[in-house]
Protein backbone atom coordinates (compact mmCIF):
# COMPACT_ATOMS: atom_id res chain seq x y z
CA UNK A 1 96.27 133.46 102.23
CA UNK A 2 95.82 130.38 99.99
CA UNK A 3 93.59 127.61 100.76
CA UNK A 4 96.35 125.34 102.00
CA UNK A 5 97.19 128.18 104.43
CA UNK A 6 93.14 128.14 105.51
CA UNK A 7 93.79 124.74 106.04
CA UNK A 8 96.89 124.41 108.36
CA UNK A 9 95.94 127.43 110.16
CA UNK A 10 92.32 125.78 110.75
CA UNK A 11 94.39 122.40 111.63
CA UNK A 12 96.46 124.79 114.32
CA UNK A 13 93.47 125.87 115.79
CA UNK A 14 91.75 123.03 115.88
CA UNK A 15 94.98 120.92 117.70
CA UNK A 16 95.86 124.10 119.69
CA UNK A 17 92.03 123.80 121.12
CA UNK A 18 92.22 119.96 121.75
CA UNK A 19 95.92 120.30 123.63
CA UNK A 20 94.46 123.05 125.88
CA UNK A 21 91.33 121.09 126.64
CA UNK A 22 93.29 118.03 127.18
CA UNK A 23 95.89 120.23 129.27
CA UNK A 24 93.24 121.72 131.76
CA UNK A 25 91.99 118.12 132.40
CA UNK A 26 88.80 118.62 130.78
CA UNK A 27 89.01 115.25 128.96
CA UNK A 28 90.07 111.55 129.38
CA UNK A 29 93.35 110.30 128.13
CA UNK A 30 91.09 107.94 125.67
CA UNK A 31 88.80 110.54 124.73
CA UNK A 32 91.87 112.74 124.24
CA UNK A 33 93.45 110.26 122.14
CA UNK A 34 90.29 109.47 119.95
CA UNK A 35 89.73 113.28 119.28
CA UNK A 36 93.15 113.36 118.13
CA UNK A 37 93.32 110.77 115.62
CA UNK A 38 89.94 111.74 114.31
CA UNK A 39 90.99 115.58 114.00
CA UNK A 40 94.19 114.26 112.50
CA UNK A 41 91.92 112.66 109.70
CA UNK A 42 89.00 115.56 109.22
CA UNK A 43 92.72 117.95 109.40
CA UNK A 44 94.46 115.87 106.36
CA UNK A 45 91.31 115.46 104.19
CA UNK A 46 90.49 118.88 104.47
CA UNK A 47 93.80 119.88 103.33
CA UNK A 48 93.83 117.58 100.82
CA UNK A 49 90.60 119.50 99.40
CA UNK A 50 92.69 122.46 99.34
CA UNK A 51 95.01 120.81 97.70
CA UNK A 52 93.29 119.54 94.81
CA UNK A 53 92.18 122.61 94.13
CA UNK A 54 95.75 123.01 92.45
CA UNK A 55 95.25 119.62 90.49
CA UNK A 56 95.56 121.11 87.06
CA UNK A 57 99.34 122.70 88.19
CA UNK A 58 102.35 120.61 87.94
CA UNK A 59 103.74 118.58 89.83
CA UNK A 60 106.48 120.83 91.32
CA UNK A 61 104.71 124.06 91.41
CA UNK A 62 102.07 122.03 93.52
CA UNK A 63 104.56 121.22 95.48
CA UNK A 64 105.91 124.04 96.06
CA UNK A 65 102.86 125.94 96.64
CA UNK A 66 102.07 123.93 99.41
CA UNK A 67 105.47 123.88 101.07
CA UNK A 68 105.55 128.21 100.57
CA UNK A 69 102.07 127.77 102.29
CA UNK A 70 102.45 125.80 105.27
CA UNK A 71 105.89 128.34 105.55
CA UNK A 72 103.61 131.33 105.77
CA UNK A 73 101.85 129.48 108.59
CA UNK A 74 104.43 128.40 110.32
CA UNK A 75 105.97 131.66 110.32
CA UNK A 76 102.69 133.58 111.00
CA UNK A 77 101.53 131.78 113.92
CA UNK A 78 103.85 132.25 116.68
CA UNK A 79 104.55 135.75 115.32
CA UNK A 80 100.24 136.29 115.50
CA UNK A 81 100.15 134.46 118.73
CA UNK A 82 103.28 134.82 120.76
CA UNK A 83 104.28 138.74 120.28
CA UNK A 84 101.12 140.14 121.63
CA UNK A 85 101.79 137.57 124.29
CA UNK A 86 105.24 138.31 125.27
CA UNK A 87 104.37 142.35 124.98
CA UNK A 88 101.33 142.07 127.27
CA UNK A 89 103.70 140.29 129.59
CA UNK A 90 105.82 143.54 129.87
CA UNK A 91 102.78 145.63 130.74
CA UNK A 92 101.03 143.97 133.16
CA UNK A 93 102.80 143.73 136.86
CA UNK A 94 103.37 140.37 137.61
CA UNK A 95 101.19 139.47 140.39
CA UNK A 96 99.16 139.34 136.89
CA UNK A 97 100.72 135.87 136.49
CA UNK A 98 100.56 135.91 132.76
CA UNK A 99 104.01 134.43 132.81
CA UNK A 100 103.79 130.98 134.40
CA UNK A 101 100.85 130.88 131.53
CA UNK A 102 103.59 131.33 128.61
CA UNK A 103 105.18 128.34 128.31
CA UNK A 104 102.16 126.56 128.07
CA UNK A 105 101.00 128.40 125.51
CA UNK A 106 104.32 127.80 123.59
CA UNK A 107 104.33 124.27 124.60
CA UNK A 108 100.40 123.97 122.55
CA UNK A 109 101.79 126.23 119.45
CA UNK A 110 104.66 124.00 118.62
CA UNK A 111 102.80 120.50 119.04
CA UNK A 112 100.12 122.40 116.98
CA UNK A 113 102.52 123.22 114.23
CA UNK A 114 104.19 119.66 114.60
CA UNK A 115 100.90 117.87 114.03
CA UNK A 116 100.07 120.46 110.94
CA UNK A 117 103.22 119.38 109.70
CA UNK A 118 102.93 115.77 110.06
CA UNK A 119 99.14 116.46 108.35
CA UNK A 120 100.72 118.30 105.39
CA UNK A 121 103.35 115.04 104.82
CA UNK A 122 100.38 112.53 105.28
CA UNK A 123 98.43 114.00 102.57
CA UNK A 124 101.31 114.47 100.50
CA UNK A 125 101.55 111.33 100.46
CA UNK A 126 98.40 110.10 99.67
CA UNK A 127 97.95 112.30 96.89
CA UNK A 128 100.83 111.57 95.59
CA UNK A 129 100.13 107.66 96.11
CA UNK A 130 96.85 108.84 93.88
CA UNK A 131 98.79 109.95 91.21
CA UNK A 132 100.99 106.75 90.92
CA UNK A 133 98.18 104.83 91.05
CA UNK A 134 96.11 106.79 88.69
CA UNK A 135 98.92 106.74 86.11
CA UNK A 136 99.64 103.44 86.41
CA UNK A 137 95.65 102.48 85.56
CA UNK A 138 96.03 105.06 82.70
CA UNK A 139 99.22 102.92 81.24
CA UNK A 140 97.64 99.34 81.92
CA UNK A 141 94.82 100.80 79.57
């Protein structure tokens, strides 16, 4: 796993924990609402560590790096997550009641990987409004 990989699977963790804390009414719609916007910050800037990590690459193999990245995540994480899920489901009887629990739990994965998403495009952005500005100060020089 590459660091941009550590990042969005530390970002799904980190907005998976927030969503079930928030879902189990352990926390104020405004406190809810601040800890989101300032995980959604601490979430992009650490990815955009990771990402500069990759500075001296190109352009497109940057690029693509991170987009083959955040696919391993998003590919890994309800298969990591959901599977042993779904097959303890079939082994336990159901007066378990594992399975009003599961759509929950699918309900915090995919607003996890939304907001990991919407992280990756945010710093995307930004680095690549970096890089415009940083070559246009190069040619005004």
């Amino acid at each position: 796993m590459g660091p941009l990989a550590a990042a969005d699977a530390v970002g799904v963790v980190l907005f998976g924990t927030l969503y079930a804390v928030a879902g189990a009414d352990l926390l104020p719609q405004g406190a809810f609402l601040s800890c989101l916007l300032l995980l959604f910050a601490l979430v992009t800037t650490l990815w955009m560590q990771a990402e500069a990590r990759n500075q001296q690459l190109p352009a497109l193999r940057r690029a693509g790096r991170a987009v083959m990245e955040l696919g391993v995540v998003m590919i890994a994480t309800p298969a990591l997550v959901l599977m042993p899920l779904f097959w303890l489901d079939t082994q336990l009887p159901p007066e378990a009641g594992l399975r009003p629990k599961l759509a929950p739990v699918m309900t915090i994965l995919l607003i996890s990987l939304a907001l990991v998403l919407m992280v990756n495009l945010a710093g995307s952005m930004v680095v690549a409004a970096r890089a415009v500005y940083a070559r246009r100060r190069r040619v005004s020089h």
